[in-house]
C-alpha atoms as a PDB file:
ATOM      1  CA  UNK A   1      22.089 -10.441  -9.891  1.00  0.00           C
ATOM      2  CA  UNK A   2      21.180 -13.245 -12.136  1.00  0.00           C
ATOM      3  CA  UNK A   3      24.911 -13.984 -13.192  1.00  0.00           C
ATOM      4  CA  UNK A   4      25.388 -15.753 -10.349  1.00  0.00           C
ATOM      5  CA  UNK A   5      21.931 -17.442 -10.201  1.00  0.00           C
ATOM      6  CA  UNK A   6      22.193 -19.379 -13.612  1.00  0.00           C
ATOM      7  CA  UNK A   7      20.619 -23.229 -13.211  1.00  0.00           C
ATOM      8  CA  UNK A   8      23.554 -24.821 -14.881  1.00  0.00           C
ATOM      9  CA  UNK A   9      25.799 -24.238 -12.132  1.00  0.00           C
ATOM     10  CA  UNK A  10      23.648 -26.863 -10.556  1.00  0.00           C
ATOM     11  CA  UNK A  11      24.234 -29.357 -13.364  1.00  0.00           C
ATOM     12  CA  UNK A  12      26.508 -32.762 -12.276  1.00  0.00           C
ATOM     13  CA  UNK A  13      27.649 -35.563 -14.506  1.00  0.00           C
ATOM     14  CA  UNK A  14      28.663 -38.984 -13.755  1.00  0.00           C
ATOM     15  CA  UNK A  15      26.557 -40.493 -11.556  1.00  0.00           C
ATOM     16  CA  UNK A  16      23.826 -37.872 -12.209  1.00  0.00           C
ATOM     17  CA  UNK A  17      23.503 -39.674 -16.102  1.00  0.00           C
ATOM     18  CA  UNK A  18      23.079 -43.004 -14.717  1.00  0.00           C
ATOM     19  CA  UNK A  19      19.884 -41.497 -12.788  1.00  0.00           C
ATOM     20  CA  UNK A  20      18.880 -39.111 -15.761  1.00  0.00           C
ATOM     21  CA  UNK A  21      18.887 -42.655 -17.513  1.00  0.00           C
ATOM     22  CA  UNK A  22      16.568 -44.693 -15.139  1.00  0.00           C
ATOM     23  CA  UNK A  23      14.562 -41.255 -14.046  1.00  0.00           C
ATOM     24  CA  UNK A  24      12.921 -39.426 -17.702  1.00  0.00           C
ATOM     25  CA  UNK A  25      12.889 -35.931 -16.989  1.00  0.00           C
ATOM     26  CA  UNK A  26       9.681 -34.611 -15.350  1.00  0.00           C
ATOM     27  CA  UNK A  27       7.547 -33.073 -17.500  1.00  0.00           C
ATOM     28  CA  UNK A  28       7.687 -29.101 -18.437  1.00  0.00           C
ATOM     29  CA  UNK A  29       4.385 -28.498 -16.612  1.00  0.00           C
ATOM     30  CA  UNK A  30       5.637 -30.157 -13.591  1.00  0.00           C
ATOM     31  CA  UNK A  31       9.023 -27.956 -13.761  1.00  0.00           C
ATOM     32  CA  UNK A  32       6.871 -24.876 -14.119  1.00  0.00           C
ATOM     33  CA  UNK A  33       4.842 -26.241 -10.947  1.00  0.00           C
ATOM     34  CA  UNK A  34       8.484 -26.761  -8.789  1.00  0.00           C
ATOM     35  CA  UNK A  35       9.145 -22.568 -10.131  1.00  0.00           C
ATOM     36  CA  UNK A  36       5.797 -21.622  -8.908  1.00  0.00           C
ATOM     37  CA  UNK A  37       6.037 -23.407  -5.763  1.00  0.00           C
ATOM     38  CA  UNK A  38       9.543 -21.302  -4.561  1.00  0.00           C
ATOM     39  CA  UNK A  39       7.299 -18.503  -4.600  1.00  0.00           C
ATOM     40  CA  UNK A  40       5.158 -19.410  -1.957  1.00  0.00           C
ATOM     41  CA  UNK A  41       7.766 -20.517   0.269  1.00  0.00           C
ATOM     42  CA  UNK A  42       8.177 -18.316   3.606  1.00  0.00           C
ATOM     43  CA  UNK A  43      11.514 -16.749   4.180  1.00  0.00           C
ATOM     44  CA  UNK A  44      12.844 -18.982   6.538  1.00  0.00           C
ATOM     45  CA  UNK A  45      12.256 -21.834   3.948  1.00  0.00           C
ATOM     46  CA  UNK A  46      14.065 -20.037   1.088  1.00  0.00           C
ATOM     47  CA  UNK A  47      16.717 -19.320   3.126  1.00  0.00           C
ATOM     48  CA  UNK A  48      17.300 -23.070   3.946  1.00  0.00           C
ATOM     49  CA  UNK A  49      17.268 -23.663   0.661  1.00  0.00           C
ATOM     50  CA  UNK A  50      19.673 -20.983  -0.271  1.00  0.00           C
ATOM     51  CA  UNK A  51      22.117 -22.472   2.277  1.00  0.00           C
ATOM     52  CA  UNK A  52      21.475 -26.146   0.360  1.00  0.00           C
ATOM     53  CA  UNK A  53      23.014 -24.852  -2.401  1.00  0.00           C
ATOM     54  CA  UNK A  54      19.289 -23.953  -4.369  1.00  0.00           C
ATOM     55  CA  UNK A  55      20.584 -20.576  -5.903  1.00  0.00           C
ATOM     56  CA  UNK A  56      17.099 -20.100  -7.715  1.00  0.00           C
ATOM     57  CA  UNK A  57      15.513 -19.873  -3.707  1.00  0.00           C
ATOM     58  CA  UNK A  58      17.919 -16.601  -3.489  1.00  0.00           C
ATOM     59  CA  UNK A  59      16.502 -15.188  -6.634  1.00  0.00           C
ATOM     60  CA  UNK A  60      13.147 -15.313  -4.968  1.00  0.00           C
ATOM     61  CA  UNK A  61      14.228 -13.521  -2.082  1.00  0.00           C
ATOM     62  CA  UNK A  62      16.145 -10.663  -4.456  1.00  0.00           C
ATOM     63  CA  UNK A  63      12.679 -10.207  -6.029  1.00  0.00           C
ATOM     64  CA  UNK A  64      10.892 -10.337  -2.710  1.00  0.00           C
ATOM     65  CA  UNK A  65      13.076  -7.523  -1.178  1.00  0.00           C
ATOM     66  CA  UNK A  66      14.661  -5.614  -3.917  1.00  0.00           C
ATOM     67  CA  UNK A  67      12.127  -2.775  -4.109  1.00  0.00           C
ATOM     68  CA  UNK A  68      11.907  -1.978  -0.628  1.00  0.00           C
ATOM     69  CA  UNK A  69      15.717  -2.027  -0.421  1.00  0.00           C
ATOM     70  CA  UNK A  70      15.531   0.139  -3.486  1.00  0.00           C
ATOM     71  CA  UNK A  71      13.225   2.746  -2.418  1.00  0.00           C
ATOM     72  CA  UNK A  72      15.183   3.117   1.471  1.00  0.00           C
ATOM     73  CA  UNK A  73      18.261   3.336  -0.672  1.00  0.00           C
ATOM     74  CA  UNK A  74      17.228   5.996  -3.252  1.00  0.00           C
ATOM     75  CA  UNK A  75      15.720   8.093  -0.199  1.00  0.00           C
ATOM     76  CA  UNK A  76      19.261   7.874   1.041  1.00  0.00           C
ATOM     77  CA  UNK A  77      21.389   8.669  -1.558  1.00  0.00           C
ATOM     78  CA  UNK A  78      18.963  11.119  -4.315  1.00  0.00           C
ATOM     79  CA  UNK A  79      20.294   9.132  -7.104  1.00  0.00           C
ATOM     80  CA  UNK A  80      18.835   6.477  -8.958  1.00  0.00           C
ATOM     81  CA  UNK A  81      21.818   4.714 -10.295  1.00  0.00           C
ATOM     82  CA  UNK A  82      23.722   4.452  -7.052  1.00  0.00           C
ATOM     83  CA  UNK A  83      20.695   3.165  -5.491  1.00  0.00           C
ATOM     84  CA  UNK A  84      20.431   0.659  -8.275  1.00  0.00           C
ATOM     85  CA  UNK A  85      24.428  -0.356  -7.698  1.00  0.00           C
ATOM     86  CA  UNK A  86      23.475  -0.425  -3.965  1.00  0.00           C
ATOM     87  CA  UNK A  87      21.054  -2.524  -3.905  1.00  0.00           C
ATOM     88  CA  UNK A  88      22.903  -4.954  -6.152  1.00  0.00           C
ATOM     89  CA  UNK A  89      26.046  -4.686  -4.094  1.00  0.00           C
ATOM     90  CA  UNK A  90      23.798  -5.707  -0.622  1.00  0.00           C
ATOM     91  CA  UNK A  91      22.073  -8.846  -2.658  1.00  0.00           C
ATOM     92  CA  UNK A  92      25.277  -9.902  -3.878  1.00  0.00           C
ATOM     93  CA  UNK A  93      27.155  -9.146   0.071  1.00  0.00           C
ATOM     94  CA  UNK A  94      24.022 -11.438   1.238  1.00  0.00           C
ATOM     95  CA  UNK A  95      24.189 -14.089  -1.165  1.00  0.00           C
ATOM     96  CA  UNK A  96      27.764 -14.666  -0.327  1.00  0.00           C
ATOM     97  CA  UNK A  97      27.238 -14.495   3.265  1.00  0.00           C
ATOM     98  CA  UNK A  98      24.134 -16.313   3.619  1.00  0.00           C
ATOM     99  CA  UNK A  99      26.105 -19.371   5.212  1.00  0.00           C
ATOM    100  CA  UNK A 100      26.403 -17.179   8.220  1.00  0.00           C
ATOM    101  CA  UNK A 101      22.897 -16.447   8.690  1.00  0.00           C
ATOM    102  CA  UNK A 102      21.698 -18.423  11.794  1.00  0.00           C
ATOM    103  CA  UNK A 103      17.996 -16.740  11.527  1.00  0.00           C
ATOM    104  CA  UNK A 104      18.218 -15.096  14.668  1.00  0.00           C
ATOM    105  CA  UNK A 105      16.522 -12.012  13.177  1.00  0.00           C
ATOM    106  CA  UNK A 106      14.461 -12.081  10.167  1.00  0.00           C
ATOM    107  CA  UNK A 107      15.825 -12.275   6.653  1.00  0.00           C
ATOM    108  CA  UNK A 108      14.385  -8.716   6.037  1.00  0.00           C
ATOM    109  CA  UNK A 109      16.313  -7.169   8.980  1.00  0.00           C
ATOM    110  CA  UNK A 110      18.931  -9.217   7.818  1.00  0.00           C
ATOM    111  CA  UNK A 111      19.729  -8.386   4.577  1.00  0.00           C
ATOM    112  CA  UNK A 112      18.763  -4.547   5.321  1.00  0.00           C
ATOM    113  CA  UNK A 113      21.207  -3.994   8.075  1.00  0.00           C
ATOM    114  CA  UNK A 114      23.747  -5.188   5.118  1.00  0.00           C
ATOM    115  CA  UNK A 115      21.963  -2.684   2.852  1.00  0.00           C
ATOM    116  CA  UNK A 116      21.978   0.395   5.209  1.00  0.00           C
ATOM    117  CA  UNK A 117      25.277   0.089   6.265  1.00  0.00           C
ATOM    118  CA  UNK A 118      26.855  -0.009   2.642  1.00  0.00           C
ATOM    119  CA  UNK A 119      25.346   2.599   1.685  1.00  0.00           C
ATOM    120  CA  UNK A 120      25.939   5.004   5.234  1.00  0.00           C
ATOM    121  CA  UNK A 121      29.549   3.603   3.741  1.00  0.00           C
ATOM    122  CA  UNK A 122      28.876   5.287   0.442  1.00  0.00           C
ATOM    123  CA  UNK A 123      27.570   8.105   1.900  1.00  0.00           C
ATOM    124  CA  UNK A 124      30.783   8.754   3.956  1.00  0.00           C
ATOM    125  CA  UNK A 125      32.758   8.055   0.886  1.00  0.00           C
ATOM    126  CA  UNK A 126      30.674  10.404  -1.185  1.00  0.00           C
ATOM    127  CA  UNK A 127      30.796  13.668   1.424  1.00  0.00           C
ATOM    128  CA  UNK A 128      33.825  14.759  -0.710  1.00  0.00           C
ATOM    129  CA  UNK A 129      32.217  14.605  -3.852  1.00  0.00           C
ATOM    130  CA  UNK A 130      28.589  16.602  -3.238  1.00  0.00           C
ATOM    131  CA  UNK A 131      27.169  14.921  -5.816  1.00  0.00           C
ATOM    132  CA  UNK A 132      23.448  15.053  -5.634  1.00  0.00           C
ATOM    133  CA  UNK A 133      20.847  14.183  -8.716  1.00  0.00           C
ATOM    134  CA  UNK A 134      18.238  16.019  -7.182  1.00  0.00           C
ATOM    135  CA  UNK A 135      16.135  16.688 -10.153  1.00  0.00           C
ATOM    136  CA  UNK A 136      16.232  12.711 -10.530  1.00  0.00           C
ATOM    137  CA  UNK A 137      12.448  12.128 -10.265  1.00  0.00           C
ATOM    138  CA  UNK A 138      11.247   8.942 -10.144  1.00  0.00           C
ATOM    139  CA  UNK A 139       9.396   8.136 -13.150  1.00  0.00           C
ATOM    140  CA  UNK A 140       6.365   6.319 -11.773  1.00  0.00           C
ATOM    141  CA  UNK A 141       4.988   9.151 -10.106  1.00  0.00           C
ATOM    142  CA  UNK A 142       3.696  10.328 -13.631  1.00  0.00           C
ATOM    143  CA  UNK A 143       0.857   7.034 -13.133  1.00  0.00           C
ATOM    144  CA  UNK A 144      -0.031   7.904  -9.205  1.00  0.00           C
ATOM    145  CA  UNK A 145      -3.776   9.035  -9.363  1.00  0.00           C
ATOM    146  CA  UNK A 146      -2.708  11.234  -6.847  1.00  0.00           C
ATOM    147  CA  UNK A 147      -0.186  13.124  -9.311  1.00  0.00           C
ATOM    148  CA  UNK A 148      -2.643  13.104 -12.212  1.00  0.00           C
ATOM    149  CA  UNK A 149      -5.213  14.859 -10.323  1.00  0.00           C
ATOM    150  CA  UNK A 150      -2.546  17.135  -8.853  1.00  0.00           C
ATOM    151  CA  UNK A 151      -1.490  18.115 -12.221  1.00  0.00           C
ATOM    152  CA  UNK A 152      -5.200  18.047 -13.652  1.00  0.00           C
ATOM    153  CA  UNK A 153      -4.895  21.617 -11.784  1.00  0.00           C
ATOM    154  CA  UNK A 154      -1.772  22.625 -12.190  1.00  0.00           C
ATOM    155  CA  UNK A 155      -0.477  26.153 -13.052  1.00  0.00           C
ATOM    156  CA  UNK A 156       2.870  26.891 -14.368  1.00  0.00           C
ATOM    157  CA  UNK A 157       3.427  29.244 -10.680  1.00  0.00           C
ATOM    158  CA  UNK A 158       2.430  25.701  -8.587  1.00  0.00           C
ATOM    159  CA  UNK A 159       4.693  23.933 -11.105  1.00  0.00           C
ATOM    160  CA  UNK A 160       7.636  25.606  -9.948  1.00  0.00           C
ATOM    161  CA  UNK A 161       6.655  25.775  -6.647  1.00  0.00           C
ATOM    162  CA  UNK A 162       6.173  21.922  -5.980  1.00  0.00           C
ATOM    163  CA  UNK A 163       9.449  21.262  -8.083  1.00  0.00           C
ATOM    164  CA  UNK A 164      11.021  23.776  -5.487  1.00  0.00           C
ATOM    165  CA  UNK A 165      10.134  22.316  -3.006  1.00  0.00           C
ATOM    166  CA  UNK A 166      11.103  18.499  -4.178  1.00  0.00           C
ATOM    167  CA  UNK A 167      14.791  20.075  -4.875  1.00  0.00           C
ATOM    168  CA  UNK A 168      14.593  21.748  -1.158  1.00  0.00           C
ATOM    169  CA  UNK A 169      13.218  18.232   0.575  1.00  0.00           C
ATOM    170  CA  UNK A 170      16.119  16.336  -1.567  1.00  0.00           C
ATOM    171  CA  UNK A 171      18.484  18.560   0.231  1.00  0.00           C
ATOM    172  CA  UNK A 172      17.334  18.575   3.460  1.00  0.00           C
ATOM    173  CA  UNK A 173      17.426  15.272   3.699  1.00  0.00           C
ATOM    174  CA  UNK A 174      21.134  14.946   2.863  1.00  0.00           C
ATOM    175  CA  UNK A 175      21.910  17.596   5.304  1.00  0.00           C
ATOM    176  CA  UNK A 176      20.859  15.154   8.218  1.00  0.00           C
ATOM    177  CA  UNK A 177      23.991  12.496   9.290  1.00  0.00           C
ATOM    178  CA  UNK A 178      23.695   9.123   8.034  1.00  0.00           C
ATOM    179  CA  UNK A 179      22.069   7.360  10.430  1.00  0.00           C
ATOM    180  CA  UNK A 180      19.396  10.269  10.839  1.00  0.00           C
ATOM    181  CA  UNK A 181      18.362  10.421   7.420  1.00  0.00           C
ATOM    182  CA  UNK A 182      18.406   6.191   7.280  1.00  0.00           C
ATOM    183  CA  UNK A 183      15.943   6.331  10.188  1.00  0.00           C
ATOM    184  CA  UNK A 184      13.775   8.892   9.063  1.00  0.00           C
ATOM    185  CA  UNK A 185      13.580   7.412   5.871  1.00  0.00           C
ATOM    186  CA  UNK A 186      12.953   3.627   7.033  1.00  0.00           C
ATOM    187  CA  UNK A 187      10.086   4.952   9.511  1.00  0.00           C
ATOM    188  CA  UNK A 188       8.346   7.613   7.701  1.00  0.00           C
ATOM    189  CA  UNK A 189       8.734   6.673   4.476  1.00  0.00           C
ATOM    190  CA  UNK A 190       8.814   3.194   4.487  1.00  0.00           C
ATOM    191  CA  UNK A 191       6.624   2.849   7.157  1.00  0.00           C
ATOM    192  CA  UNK A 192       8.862   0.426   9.546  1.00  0.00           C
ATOM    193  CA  UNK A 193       8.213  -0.041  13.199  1.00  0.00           C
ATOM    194  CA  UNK A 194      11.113   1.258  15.489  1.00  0.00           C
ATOM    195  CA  UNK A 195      11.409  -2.442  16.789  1.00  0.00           C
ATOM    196  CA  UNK A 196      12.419  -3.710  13.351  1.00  0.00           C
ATOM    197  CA  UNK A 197      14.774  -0.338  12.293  1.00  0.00           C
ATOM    198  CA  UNK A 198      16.548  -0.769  16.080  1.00  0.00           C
ATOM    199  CA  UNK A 199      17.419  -4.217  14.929  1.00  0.00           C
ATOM    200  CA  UNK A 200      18.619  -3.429  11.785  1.00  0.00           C
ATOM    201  CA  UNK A 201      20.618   0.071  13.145  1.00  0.00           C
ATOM    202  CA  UNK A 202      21.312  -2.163  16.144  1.00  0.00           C
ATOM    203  CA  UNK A 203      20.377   0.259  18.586  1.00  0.00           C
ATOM    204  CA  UNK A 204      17.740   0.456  20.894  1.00  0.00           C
ATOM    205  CA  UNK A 205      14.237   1.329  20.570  1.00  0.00           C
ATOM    206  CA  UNK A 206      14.673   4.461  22.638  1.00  0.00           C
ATOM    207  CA  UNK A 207      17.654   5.485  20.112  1.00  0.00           C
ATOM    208  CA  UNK A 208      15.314   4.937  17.223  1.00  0.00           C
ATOM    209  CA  UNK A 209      13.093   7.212  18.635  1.00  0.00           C
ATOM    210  CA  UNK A 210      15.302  10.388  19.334  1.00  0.00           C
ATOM    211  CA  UNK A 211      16.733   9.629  16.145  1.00  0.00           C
ATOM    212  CA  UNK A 212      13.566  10.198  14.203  1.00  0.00           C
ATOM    213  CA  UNK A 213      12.369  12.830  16.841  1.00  0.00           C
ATOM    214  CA  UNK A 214      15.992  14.730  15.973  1.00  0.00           C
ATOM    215  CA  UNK A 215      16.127  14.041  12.110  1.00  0.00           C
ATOM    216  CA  UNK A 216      12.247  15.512  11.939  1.00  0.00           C
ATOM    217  CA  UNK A 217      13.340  18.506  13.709  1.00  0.00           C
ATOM    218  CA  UNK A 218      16.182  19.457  11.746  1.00  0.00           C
ATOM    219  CA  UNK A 219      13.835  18.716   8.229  1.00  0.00           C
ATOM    220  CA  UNK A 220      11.350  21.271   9.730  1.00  0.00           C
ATOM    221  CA  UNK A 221      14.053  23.581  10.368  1.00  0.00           C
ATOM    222  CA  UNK A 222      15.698  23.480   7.019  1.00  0.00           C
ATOM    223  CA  UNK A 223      11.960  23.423   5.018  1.00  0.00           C
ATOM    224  CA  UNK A 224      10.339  26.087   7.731  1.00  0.00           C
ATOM    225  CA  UNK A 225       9.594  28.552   4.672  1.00  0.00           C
ATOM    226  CA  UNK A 226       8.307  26.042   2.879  1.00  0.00           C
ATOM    227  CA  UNK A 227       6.127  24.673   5.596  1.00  0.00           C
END
């Protein structure tokens, strides 16, 4: 993502010496100050700035949104390194269509309609292939107090069985269309009102809700020994 964000793309000549010549160049606490500051912009501010032609207000965004696309992605797809080339792929579709961005939704829906519907794209593209990395755990689970106490008490029998039933969830979930498993995976596991996932689906709220009502269903159904 940073290939495209380097600072001496913004770098002029000609006229720009004359000025270097009459203005000295600030000073480097007052450059780190100008970083810092980006970071507290809002979204709509960065965005602006984006459109200006201030790559380094993108890079901001990237690293304001990148882990959130990343989780919803991963959910999606069971594999880390497609999520990782996913989310990439939707910063990089943003960046270059950010001039068309009029802000009338937020840059979050924004940029995660883009992600969603590249990867229901992948998905559709993948069918063919059934190629799942379900025993791809995510490695920060092993730091959740939650898992440490879990495992604290676990027995090589409850081992299996949780491990099981990971493998079982992973598949369940792919077994649900595209936009079921997006939905149920934007609201229950990211947490994501179904005002904000109708406007990125762009659907209504009522469609959002049999959606999740359906997808739910069908994971009971497929997990019902489990559960």
């Amino acid at each position: 993502m940073t290939a495209f964000m380097k600072l001496s793309d913004k770098f002029k000549f000609g006229a720009a010496a004359k000025h270097a010549a009459d203005h000295p160049p600030a000073s480097a606490s007052h450059l780190v100050e100008q970083t810092v500051d980006l970071h507290h912009e809002d979204d709509e501010t960065l965005v602006a700035k984006t459109q200006r032609g201030e790559k380094e207000a993108f890079d901001i965004l990237a690293e304001r949104y990148k882990e959130r696309l990343y989780a919803t992605i991963y959910h999606m797809t069971s594999n880390h390194e497609d999520a990782n080339d996913l989310v990439q792929d939707a910063l990089i579709k943003a960046y270059k269509s950010i001039g068309s961005f009029k802000s009338q939704s937020s840059f979050y829906t924004w940029v995660y309609r883009i992600a969603v519907n590249r990867t229901i794209n992948f998905l559709k593209r993948r069918k063919n292939r059934n190629h799942y990395s379900l025993d791809d755990i995510d490695s920060n689970i092993q730091t959740d107090p939650d898992f440490v106490e879990l495992m604290s008490h676990m027995t090589p029998r409850r081992e299996v069985e949780l491990n099981e039933l990971q493998e079982k969830l992973n598949e369940a979930l792919q077994k649900l269309s595209e936009p079921h498993r997006a939905v149920v995976i934007m609201h229950d596991v990211q947490g994501m009102t179904h005002a904000d996932i109708a406007k990125v689906m762009k659907c209504s709220e009522g469609t959002v809700r049999s959606r999740v009502f359906y997808a739910r269903q069908q994971l009971q159904a497929y997990l019902s020994e489990y559960l």
